[in-house]
PDB file of N, CA and C in Angstrom:
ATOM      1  N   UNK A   1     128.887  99.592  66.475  1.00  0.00           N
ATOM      2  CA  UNK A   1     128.617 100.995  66.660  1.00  0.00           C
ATOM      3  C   UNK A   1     128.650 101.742  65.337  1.00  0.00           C
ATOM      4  N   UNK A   2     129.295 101.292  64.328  1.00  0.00           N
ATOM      5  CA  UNK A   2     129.604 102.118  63.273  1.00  0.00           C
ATOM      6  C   UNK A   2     128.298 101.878  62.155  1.00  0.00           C
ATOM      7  N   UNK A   3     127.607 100.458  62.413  1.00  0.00           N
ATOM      8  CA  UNK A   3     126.735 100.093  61.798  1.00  0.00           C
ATOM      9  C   UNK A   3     124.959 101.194  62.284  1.00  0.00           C
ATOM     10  N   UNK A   4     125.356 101.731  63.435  1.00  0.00           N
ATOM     11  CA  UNK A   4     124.064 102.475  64.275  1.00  0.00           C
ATOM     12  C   UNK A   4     124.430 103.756  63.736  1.00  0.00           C
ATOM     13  N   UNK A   5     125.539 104.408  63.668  1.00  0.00           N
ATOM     14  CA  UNK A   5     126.040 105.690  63.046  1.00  0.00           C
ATOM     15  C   UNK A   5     125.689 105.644  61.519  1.00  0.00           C
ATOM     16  N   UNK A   6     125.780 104.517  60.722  1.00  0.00           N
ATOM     17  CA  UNK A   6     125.461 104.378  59.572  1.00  0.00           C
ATOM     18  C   UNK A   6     123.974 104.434  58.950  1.00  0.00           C
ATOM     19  N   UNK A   7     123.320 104.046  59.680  1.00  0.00           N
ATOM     20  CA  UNK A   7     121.731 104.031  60.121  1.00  0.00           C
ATOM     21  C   UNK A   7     121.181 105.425  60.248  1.00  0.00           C
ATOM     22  N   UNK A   8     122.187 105.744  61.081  1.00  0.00           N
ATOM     23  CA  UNK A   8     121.296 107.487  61.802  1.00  0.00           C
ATOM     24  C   UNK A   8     121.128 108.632  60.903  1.00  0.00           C
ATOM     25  N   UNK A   9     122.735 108.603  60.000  1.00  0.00           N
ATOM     26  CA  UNK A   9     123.004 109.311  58.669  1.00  0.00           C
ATOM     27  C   UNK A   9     121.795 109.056  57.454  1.00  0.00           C
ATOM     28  N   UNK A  10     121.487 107.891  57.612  1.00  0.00           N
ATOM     29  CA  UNK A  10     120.668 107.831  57.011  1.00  0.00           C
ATOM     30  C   UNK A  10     119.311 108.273  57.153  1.00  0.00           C
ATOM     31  N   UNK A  11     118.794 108.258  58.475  1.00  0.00           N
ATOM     32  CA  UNK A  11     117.511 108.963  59.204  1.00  0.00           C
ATOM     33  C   UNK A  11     116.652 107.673  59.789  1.00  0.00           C
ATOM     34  N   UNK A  12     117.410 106.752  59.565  1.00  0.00           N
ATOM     35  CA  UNK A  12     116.601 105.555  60.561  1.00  0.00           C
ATOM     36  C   UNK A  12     117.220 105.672  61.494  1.00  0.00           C
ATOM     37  N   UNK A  13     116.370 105.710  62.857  1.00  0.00           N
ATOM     38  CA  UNK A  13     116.906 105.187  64.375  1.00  0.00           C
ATOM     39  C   UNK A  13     116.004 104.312  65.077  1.00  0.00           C
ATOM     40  N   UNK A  14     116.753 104.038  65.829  1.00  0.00           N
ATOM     41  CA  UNK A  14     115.639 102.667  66.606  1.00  0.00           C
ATOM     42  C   UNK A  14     114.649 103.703  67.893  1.00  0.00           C
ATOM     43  N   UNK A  15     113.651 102.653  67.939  1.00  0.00           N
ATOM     44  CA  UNK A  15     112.455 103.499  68.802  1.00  0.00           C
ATOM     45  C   UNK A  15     113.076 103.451  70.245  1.00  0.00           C
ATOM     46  N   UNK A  16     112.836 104.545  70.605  1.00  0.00           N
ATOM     47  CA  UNK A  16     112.707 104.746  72.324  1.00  0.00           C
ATOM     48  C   UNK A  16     112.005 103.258  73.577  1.00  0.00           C
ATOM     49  N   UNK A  17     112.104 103.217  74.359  1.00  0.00           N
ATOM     50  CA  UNK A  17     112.025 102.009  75.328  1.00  0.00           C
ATOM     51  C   UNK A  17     110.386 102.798  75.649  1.00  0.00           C
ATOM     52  N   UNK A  18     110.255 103.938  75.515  1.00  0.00           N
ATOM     53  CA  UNK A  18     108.960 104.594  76.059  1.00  0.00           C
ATOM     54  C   UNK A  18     107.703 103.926  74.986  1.00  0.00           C
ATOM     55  N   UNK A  19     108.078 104.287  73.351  1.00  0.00           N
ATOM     56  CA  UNK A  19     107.641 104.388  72.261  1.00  0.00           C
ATOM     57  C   UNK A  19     107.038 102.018  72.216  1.00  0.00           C
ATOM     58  N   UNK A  20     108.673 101.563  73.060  1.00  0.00           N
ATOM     59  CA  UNK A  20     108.149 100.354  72.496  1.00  0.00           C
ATOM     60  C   UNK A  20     107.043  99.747  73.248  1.00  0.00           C
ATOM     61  N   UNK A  21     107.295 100.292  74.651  1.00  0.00           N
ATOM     62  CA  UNK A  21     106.296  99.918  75.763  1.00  0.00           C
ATOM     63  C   UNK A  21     104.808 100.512  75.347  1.00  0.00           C
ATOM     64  N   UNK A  22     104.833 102.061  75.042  1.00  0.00           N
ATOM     65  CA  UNK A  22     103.416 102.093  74.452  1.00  0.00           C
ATOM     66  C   UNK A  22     102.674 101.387  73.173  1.00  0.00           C
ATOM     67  N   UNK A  23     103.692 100.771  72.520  1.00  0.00           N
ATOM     68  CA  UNK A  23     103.371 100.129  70.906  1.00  0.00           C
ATOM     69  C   UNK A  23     103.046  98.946  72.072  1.00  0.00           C
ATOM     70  N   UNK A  24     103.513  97.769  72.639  1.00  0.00           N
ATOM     71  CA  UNK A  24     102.696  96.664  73.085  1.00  0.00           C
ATOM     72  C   UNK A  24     101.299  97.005  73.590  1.00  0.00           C
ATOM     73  N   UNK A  25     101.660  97.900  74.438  1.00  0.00           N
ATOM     74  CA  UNK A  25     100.467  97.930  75.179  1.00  0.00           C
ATOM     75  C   UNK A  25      99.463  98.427  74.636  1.00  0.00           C
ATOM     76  N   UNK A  26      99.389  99.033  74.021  1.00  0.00           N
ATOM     77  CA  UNK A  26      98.476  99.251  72.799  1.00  0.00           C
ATOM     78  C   UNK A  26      97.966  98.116  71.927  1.00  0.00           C
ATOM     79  N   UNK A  27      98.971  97.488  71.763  1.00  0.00           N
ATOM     80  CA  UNK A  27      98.210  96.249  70.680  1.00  0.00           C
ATOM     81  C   UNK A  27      97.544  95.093  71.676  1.00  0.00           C
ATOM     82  N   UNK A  28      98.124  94.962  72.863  1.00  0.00           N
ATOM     83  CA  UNK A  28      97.424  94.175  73.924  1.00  0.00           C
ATOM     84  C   UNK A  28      96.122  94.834  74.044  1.00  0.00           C
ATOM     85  N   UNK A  29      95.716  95.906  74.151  1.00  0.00           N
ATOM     86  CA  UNK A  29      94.779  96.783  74.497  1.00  0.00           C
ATOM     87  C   UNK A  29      93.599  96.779  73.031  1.00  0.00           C
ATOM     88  N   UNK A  30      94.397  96.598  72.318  1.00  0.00           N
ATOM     89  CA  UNK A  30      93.534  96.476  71.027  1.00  0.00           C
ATOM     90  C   UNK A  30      93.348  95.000  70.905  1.00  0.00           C
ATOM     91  N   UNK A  31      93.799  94.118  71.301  1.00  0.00           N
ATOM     92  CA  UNK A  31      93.746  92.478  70.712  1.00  0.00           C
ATOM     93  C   UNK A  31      92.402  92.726  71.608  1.00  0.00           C
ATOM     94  N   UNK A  32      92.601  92.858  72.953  1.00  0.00           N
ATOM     95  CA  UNK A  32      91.476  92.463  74.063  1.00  0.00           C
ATOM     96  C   UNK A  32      89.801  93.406  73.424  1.00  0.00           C
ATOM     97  N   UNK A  33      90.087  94.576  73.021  1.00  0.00           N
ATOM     98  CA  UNK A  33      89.190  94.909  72.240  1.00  0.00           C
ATOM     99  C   UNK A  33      89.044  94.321  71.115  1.00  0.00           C
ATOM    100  N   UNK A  34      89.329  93.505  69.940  1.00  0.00           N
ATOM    101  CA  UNK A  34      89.199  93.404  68.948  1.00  0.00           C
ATOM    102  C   UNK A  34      88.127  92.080  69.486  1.00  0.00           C
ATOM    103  N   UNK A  35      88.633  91.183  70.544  1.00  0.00           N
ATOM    104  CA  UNK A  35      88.263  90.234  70.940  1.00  0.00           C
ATOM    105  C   UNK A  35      87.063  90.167  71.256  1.00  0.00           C
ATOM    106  N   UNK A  36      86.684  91.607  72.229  1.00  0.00           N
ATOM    107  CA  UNK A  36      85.577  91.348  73.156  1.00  0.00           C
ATOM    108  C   UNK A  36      84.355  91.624  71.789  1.00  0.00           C
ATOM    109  N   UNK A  37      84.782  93.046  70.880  1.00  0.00           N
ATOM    110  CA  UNK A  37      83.939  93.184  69.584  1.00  0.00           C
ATOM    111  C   UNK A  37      83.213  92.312  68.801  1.00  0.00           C
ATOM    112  N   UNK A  38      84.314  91.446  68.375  1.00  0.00           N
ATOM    113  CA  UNK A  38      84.162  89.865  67.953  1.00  0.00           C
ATOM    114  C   UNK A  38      83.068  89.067  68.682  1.00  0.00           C
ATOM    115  N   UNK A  39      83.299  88.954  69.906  1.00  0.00           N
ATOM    116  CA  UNK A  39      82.276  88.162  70.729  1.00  0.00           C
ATOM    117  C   UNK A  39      80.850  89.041  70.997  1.00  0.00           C
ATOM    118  N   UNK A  40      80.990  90.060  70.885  1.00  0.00           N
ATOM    119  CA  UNK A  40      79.785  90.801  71.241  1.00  0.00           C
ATOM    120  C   UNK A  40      78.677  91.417  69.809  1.00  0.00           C
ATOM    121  N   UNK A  41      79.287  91.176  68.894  1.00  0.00           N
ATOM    122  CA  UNK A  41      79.325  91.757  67.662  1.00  0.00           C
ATOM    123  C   UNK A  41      79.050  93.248  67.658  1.00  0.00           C
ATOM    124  N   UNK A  42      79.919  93.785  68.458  1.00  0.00           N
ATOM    125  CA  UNK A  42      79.980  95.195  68.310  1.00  0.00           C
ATOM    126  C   UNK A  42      80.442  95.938  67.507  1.00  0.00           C
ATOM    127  N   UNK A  43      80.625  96.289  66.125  1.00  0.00           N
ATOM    128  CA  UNK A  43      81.498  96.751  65.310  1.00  0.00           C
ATOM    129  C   UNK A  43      82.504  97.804  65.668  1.00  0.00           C
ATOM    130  N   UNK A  44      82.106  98.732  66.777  1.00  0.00           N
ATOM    131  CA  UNK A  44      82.775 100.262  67.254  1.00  0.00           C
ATOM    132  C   UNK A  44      84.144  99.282  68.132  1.00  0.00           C
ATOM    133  N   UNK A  45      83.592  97.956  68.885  1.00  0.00           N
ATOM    134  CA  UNK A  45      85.106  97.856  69.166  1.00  0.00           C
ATOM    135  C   UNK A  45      85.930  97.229  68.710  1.00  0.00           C
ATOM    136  N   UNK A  46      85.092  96.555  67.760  1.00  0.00           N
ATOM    137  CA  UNK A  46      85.828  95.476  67.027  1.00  0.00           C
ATOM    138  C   UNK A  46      87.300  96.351  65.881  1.00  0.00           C
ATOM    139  N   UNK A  47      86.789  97.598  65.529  1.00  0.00           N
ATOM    140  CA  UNK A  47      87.301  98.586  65.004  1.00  0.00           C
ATOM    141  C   UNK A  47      88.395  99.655  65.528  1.00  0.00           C
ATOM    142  N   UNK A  48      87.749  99.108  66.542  1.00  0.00           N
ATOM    143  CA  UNK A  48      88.730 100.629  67.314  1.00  0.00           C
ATOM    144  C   UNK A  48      89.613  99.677  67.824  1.00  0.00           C
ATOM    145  N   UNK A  49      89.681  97.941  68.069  1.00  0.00           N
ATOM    146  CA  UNK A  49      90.868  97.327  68.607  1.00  0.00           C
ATOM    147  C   UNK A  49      91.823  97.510  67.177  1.00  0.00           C
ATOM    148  N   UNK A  50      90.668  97.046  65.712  1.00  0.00           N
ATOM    149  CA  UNK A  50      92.111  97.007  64.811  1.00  0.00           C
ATOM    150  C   UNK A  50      92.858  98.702  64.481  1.00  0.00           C
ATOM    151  N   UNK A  51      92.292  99.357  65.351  1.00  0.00           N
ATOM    152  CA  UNK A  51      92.876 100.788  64.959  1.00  0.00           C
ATOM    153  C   UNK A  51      94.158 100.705  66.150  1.00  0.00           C
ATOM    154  N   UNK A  52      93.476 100.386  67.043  1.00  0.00           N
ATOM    155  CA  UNK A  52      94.727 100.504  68.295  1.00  0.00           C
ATOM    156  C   UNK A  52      96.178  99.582  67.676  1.00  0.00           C
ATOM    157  N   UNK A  53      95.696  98.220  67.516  1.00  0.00           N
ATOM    158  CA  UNK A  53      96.740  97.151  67.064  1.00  0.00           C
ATOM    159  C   UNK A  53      97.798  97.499  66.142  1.00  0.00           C
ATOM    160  N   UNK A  54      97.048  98.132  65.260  1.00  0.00           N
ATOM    161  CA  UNK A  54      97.705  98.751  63.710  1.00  0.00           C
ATOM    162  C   UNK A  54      98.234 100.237  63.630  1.00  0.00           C
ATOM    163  N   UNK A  55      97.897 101.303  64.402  1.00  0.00           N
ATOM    164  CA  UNK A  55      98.404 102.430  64.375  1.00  0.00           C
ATOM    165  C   UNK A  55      99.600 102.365  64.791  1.00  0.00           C
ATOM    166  N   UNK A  56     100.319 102.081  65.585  1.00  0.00           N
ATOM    167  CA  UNK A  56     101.877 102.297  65.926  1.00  0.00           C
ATOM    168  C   UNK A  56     102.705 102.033  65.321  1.00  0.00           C
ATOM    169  N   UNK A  57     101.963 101.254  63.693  1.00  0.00           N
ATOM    170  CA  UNK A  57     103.152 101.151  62.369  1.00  0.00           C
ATOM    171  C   UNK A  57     103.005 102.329  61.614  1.00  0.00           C
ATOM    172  N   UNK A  58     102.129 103.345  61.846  1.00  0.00           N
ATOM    173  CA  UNK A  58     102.010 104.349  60.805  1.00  0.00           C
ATOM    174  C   UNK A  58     102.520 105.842  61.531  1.00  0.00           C
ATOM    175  N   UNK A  59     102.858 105.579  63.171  1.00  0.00           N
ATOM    176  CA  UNK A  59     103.413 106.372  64.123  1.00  0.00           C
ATOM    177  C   UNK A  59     105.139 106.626  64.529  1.00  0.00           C
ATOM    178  N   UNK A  60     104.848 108.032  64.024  1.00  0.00           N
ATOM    179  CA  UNK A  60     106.998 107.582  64.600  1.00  0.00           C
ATOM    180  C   UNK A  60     107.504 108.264  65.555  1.00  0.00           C
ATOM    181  N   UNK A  61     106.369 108.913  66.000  1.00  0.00           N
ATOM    182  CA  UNK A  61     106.536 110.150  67.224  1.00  0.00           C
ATOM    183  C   UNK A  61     106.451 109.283  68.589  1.00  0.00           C
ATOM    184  N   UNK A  62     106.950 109.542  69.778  1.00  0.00           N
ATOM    185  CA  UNK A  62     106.514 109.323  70.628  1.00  0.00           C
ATOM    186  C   UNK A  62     105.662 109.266  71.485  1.00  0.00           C
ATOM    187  N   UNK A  63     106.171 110.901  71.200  1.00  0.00           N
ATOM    188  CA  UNK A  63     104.426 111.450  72.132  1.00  0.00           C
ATOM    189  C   UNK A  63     102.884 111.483  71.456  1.00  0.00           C
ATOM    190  N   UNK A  64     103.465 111.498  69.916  1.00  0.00           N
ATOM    191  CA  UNK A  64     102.006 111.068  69.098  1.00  0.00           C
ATOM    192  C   UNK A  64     101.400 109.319  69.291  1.00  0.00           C
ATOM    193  N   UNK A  65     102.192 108.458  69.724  1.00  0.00           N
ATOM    194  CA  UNK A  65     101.945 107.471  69.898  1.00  0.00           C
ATOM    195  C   UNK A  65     100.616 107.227  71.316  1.00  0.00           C
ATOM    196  N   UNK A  66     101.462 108.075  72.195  1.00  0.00           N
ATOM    197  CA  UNK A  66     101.157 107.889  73.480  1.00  0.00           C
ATOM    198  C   UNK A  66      99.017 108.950  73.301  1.00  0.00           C
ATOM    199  N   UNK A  67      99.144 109.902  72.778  1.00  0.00           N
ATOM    200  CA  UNK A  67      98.353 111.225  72.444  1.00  0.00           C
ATOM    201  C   UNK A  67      97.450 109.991  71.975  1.00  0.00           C
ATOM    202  N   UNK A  68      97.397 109.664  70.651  1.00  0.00           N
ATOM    203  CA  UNK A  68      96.552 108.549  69.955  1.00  0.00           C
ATOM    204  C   UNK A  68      95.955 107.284  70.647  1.00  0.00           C
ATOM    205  N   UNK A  69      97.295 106.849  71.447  1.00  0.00           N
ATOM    206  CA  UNK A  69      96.506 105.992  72.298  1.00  0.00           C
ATOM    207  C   UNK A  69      95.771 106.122  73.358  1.00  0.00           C
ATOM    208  N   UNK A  70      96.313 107.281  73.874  1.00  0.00           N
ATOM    209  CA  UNK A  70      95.122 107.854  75.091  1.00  0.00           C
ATOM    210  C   UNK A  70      93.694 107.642  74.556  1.00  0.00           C
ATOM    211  N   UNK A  71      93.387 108.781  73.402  1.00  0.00           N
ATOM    212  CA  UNK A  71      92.645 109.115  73.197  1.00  0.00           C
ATOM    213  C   UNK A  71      91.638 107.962  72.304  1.00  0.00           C
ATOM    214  N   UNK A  72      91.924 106.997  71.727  1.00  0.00           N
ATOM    215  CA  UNK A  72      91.697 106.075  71.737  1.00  0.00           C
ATOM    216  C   UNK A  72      91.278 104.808  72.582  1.00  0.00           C
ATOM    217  N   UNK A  73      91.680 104.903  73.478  1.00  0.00           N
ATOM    218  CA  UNK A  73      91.227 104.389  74.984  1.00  0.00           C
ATOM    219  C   UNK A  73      90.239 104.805  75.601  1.00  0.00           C
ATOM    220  N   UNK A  74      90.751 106.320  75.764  1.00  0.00           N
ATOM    221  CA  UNK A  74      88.953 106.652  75.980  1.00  0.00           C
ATOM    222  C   UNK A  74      87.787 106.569  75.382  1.00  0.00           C
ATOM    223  N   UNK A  75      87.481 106.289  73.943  1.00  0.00           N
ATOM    224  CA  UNK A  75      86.572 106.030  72.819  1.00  0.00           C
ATOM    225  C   UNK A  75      86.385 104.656  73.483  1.00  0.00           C
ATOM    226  N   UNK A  76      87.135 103.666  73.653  1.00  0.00           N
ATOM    227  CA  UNK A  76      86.781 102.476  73.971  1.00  0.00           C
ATOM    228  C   UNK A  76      86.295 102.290  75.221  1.00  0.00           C
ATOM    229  N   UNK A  77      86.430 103.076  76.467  1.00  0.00           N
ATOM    230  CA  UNK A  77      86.011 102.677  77.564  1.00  0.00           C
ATOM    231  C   UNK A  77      84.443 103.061  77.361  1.00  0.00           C
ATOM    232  N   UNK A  78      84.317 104.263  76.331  1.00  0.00           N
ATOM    233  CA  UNK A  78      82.760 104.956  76.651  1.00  0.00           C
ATOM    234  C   UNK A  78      81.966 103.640  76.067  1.00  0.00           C
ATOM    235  N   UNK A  79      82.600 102.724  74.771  1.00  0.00           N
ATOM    236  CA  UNK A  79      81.900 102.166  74.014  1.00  0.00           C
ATOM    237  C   UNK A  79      81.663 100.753  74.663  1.00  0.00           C
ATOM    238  N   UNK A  80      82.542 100.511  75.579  1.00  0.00           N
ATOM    239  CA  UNK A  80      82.426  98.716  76.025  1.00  0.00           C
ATOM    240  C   UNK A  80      81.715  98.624  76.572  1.00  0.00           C
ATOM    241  N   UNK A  81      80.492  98.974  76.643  1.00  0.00           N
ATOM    242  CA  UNK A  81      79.152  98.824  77.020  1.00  0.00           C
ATOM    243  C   UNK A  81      77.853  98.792  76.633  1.00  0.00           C
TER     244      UNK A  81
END
């Protein structure tokens, strides 16, 4: 416990259970796009999977996580076709 108090002082804390569930599912969501891009040679999804995969290391918000990936999702549903 004293080692998590030591951490916090510092301004690192560990992510929310919300934050980690949207970081997988997001990169699942981006692998399967990066994939289908790849096979289709679509560049828009091949792109927008490595944006999905890779954004939740440059994200520390929660709700910006969740905001980005929405909206990102929807770019991909218009495009998988």
């Amino acid at each position: 416990m004293d080692e998590i108090k030591n951490l916090e002082s510092l301004g690192l804390v560990l992510p929310s259970p919300s934050y980690i569930v949207g970081a997988i599912l997001f990169g699942i969501i981006g692998y399967v796009a990066f994939r289908r891009g790849r096979k289709t040679m679509s560049p828009a999804l091949t792109w927008t999977g490595v944006v999905l995969m890779g954004y939740p290391y440059a994200v520390s918000q929660t709700w910006l996580l969740w905001v980005v990936g929405a909206g990102l999702c929807g770019w991909l549903y218009t495009q998988w076709n």
